[in-house]
N, C-alpha and C. Protein backbone atom coordinates (compact mmCIF):
# COMPACT_ATOMS: atom_id res chain seq x y z
N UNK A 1 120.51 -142.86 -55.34
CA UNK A 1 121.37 -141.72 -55.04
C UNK A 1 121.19 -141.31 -53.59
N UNK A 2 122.31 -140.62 -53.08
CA UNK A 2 122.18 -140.30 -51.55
C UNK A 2 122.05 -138.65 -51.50
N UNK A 3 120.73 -138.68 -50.83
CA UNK A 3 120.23 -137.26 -51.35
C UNK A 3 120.45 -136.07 -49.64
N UNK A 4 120.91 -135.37 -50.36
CA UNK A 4 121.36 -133.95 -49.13
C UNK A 4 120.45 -133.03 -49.01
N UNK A 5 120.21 -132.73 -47.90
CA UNK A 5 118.97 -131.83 -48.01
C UNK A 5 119.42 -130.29 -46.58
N UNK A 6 119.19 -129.51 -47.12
CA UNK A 6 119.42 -128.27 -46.15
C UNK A 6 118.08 -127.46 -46.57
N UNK A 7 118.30 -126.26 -45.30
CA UNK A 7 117.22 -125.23 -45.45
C UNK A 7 117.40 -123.82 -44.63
N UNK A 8 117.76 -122.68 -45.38
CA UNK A 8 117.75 -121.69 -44.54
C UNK A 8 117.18 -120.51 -45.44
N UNK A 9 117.86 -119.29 -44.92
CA UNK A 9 116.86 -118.13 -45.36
C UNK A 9 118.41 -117.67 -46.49
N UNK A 10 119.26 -117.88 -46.68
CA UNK A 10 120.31 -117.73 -48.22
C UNK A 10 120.06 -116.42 -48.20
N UNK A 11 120.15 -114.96 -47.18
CA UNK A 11 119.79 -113.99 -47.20
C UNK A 11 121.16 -113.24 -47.57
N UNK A 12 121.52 -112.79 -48.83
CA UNK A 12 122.58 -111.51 -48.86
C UNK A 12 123.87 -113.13 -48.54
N UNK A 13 124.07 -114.11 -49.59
CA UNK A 13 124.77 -114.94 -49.40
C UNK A 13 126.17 -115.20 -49.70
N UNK A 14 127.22 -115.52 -48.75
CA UNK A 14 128.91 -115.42 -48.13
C UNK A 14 129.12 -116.20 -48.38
N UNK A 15 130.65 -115.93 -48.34
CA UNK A 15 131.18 -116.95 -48.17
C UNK A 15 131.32 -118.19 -47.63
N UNK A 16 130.90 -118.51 -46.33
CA UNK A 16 130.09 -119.18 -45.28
C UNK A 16 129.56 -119.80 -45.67
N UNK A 17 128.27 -119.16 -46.28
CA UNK A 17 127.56 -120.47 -47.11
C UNK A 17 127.91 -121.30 -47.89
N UNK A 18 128.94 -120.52 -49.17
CA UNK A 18 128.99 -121.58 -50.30
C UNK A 18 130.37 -122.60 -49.50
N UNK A 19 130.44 -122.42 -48.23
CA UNK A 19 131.80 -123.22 -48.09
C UNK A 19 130.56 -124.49 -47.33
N UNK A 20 129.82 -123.92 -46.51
CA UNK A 20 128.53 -125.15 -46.04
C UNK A 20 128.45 -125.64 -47.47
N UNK A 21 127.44 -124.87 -48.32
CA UNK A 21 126.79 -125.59 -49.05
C UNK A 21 127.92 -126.94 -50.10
N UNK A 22 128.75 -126.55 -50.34
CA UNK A 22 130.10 -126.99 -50.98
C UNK A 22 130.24 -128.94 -49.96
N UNK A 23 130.40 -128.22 -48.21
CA UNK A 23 130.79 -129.17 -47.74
C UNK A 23 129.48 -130.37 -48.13
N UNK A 24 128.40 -129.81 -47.62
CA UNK A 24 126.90 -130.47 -47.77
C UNK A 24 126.64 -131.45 -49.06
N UNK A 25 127.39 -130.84 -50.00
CA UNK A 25 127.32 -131.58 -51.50
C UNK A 25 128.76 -132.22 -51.61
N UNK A 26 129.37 -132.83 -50.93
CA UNK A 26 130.15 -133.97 -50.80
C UNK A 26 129.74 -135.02 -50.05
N UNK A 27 128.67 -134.56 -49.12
CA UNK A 27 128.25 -136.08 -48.50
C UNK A 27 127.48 -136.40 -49.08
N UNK A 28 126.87 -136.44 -50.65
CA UNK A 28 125.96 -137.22 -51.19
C UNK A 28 126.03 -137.12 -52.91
N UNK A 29 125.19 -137.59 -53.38
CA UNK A 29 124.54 -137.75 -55.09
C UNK A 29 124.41 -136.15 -55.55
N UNK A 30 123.43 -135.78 -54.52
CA UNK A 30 122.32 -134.59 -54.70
C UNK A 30 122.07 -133.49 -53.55
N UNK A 31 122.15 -132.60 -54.17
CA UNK A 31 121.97 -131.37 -52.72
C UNK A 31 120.61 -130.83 -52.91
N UNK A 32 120.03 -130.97 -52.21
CA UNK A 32 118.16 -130.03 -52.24
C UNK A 32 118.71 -128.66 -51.30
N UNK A 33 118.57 -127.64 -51.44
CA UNK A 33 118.03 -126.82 -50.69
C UNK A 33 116.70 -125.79 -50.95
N UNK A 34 116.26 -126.19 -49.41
CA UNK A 34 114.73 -125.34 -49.48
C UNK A 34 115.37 -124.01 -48.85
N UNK A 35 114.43 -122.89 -49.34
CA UNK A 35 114.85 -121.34 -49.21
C UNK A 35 113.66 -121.05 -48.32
N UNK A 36 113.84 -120.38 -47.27
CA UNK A 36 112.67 -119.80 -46.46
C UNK A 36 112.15 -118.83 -47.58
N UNK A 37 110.80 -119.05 -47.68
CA UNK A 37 110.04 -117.65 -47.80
C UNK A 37 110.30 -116.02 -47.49
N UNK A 38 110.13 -115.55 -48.30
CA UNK A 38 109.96 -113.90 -47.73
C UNK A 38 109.58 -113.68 -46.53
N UNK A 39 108.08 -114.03 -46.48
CA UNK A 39 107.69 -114.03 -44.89
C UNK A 39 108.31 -114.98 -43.89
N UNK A 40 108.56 -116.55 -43.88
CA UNK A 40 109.25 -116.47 -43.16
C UNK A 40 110.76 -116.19 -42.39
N UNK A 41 111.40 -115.48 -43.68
CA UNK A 41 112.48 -114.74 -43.20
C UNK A 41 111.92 -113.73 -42.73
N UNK A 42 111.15 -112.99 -42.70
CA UNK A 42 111.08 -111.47 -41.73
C UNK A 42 110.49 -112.33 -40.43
N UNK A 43 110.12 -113.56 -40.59
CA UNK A 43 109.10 -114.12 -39.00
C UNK A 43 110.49 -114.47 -38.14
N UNK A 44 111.91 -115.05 -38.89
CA UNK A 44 113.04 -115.12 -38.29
C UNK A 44 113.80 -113.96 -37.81
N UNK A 45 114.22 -113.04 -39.48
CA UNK A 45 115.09 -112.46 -38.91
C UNK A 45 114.69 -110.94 -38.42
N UNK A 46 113.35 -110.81 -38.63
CA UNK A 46 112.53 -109.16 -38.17
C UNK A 46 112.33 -108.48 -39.42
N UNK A 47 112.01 -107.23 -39.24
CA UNK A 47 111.68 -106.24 -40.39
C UNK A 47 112.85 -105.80 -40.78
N UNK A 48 112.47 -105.77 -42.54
CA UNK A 48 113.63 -104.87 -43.16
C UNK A 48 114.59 -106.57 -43.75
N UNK A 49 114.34 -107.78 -43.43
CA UNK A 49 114.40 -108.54 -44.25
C UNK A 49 113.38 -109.28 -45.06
N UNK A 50 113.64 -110.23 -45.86
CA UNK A 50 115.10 -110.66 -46.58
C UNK A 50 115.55 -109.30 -47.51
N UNK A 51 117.00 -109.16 -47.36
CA UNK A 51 117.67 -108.39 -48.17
C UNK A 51 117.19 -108.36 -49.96
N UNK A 52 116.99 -109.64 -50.48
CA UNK A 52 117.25 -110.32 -51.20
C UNK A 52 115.92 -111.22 -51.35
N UNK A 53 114.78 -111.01 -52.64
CA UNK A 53 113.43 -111.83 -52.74
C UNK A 53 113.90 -113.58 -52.79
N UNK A 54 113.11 -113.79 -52.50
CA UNK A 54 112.89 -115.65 -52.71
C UNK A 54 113.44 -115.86 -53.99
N UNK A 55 112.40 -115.02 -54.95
CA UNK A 55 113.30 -115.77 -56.45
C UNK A 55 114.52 -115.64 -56.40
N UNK A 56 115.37 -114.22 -56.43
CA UNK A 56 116.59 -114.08 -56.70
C UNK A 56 117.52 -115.05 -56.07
N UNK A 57 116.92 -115.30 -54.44
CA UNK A 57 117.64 -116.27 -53.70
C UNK A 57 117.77 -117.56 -54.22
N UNK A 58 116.55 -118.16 -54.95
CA UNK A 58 116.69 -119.05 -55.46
C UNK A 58 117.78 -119.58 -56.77
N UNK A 59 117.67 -118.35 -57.48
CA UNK A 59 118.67 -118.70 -59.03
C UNK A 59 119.94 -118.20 -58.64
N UNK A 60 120.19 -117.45 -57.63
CA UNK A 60 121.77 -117.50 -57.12
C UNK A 60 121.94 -118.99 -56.48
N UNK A 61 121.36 -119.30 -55.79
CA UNK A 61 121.48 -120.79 -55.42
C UNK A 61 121.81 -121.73 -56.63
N UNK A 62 120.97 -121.94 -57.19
CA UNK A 62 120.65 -122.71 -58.60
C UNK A 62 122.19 -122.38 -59.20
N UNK A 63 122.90 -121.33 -59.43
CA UNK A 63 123.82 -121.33 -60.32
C UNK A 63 125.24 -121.92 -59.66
N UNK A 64 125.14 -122.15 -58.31
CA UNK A 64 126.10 -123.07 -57.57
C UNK A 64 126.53 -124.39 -58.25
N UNK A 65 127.81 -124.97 -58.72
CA UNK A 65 127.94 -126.10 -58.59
C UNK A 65 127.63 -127.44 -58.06
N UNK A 66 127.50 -126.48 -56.91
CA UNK A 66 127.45 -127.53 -55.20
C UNK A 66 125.85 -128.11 -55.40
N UNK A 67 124.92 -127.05 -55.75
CA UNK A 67 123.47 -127.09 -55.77
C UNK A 67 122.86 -127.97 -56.74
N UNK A 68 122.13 -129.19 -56.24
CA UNK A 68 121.46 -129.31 -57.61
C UNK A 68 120.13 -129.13 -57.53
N UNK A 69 119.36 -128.78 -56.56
CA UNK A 69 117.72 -128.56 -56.65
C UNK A 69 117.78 -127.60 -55.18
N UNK A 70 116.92 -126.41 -55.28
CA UNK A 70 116.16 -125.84 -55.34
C UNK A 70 115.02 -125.41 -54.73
N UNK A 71 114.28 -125.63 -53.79
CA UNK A 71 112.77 -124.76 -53.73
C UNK A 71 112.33 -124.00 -52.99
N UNK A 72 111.64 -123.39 -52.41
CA UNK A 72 110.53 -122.15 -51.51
C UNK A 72 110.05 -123.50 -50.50
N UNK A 73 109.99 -122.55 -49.22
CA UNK A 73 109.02 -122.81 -48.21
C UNK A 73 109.36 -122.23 -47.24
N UNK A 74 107.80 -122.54 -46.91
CA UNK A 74 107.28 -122.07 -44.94
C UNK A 74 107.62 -122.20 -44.39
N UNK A 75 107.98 -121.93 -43.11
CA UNK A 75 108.52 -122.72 -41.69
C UNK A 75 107.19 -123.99 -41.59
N UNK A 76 106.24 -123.78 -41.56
CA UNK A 76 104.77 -124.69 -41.53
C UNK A 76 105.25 -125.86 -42.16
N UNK A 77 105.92 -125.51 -43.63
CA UNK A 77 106.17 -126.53 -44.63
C UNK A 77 107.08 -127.82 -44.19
N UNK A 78 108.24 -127.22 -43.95
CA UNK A 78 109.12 -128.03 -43.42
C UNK A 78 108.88 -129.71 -43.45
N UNK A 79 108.10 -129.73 -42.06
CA UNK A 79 107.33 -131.37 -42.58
C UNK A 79 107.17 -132.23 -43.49
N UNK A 80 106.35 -131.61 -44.09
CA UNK A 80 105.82 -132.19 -45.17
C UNK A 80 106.59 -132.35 -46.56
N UNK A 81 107.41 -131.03 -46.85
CA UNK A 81 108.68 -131.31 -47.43
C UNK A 81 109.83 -132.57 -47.22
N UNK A 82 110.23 -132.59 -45.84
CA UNK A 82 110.97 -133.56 -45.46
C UNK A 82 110.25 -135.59 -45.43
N UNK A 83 109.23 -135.35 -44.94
CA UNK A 83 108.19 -136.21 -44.92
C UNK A 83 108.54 -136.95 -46.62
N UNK A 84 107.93 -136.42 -47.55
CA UNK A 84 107.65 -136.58 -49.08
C UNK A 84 108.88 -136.54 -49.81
N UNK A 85 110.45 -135.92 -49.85
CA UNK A 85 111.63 -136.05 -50.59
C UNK A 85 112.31 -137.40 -49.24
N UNK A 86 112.30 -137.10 -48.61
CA UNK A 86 112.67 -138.72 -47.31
C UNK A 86 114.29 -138.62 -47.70
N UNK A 87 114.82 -137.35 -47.53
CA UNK A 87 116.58 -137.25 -47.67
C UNK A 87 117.02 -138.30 -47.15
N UNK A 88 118.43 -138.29 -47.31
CA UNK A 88 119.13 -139.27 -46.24
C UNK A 88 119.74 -138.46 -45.18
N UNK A 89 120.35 -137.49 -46.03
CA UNK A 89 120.91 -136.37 -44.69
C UNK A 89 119.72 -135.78 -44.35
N UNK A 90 120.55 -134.62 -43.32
CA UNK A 90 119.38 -133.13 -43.41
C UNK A 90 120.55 -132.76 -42.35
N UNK A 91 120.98 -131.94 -42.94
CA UNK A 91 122.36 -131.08 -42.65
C UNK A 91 122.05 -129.60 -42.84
N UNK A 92 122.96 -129.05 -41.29
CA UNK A 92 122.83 -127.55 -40.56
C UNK A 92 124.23 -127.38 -40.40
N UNK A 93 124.32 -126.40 -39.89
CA UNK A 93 125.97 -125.89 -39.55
C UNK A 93 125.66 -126.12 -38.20
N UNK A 94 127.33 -126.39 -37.73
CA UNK A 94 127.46 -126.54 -36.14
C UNK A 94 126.88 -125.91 -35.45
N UNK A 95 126.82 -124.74 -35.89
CA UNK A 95 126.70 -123.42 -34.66
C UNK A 95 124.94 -123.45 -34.54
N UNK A 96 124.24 -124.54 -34.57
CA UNK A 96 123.29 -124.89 -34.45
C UNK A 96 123.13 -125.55 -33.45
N UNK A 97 122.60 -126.04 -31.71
CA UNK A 97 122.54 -127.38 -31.30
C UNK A 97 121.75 -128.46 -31.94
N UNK A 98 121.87 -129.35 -31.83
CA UNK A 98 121.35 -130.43 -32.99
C UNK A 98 119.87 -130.95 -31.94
N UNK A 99 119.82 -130.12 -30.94
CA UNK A 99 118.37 -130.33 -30.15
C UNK A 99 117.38 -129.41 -31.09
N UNK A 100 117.92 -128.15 -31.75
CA UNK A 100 117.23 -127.60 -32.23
C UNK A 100 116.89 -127.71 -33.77
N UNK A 101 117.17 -128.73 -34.70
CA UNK A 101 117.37 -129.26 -35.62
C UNK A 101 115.98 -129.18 -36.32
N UNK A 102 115.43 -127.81 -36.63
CA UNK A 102 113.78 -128.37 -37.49
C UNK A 102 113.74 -129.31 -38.23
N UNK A 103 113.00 -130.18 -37.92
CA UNK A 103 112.47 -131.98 -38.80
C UNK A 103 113.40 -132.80 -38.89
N UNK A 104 114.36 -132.49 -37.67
CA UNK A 104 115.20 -134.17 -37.13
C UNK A 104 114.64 -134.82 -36.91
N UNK A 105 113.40 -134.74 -35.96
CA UNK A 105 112.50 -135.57 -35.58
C UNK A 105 111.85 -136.49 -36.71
N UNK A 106 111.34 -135.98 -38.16
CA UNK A 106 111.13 -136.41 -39.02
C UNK A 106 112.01 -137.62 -39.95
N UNK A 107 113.30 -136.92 -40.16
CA UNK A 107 114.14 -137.44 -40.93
C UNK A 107 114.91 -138.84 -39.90
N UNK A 108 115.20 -138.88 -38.42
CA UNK A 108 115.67 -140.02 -37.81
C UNK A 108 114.36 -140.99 -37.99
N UNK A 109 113.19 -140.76 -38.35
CA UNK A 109 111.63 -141.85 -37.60
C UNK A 109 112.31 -143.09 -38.82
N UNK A 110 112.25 -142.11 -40.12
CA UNK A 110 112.65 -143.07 -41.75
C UNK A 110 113.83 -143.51 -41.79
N UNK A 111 114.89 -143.58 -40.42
CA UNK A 111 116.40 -143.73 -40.72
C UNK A 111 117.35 -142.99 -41.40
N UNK A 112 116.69 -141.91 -41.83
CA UNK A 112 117.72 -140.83 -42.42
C UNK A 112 118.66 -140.26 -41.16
N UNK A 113 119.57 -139.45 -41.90
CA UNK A 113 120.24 -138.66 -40.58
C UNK A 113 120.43 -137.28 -40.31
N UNK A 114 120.97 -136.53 -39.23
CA UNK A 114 121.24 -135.40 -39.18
C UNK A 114 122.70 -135.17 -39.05
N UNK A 115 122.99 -134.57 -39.58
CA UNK A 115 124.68 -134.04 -39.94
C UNK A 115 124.74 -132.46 -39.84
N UNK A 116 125.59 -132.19 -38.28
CA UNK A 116 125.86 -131.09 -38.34
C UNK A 116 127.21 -130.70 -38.76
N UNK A 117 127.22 -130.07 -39.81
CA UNK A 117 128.35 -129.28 -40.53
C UNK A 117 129.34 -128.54 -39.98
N UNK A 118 130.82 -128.60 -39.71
CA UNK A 118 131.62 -127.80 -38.98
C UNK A 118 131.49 -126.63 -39.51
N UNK A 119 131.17 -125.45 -38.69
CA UNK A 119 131.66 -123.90 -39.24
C UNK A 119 132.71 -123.43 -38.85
N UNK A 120 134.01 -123.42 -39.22
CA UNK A 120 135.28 -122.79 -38.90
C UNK A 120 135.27 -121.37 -39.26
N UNK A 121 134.57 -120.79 -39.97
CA UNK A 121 134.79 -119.05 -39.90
C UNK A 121 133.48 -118.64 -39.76
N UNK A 122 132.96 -118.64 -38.91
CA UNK A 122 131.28 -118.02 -39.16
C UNK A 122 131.01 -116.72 -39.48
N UNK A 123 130.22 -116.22 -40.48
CA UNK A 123 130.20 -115.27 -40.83
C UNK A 123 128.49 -114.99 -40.57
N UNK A 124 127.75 -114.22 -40.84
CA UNK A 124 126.54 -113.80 -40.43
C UNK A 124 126.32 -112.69 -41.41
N UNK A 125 125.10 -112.85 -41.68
CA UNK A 125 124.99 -111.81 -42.93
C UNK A 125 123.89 -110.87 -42.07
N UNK A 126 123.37 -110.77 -41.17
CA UNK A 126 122.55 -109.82 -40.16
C UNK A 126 124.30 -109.52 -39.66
N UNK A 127 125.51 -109.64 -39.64
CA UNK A 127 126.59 -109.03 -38.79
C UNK A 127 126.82 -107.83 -40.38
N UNK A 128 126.92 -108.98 -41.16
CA UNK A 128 127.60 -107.75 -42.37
C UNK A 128 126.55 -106.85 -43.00
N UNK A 129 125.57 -107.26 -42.90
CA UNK A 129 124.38 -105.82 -43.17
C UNK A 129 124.69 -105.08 -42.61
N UNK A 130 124.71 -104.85 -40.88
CA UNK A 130 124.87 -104.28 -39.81
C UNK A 130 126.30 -103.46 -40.16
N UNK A 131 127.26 -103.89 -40.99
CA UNK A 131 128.39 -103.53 -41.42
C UNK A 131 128.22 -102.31 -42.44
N UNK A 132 127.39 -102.65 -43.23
CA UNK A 132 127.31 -102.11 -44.31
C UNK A 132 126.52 -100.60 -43.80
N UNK A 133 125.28 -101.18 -43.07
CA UNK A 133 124.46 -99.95 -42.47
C UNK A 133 125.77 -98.54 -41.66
N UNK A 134 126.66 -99.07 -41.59
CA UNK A 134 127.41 -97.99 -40.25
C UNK A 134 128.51 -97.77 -40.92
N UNK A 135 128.50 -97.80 -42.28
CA UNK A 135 129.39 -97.47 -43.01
C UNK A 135 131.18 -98.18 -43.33
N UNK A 136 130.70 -99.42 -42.74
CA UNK A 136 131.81 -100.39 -43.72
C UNK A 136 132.32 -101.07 -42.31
């Protein structure tokens, strides 16, 4: 099977995402996504996140079509995660440069690849919190 692999913090999750995650699970068998940690979403996005705990993030994930696995980790982790499942992808959204790609370096050494994902409507869920905070 040709296995897909992503990883972000699924914080307070849009439309945006399930249209990534959607695209992500057509280029393969299988979609993995790893969920940042609690802590390392507040080490990303500051205090006062994640909106939304790891578990919950996780079984909203899980109940996706698009999704078929699942798990927690560190920024530390990363590696060793990627290292040990040996995806074929490891797919980000555009609005990423692909210099900054955590564990490209990993996934090109084994011949896997990196696939950056077009984002045609970007949405930001630190924009729509920020929305919500100032009253709509």
């Amino acid at each position: 099977k040709r296995v897909v692999f992503t990883n972000g913090c699924f914080d307070l999750l849009h439309a945006g995402h399930i249209q990534f995650l959607e695209e992500a699970r057509r280029r393969g068998d299988a979609l993995v996504v790893a969920v940042d940690s609690d802590e390392s979403v507040r080490q990303v996005k500051g205090e006062g996140r994640p909106i939304i705990g790891a578990g919950q993030r996780l079984r909203i994930l899980a109940a996706l079509a698009a999704v078929d696995y699942v798990t927690v980790f560190t920024s530390d982790q990363l590696p060793e995660l990627l290292a040990t499942l040996r995806p074929d992808l490891l797919t980000k959204g555009s609005n990423y440069p692909a210099e900054q790609v955590a564990g490209a370096e990993i996934v090109h050494r084994y011949g896997g690849q990196v696939v950056l994902l077009p984002v045609t409507e970007p949405v930001s869920a630190s924009d729509l919190i920020q929305r919500i905070k100032n009253g709509g």
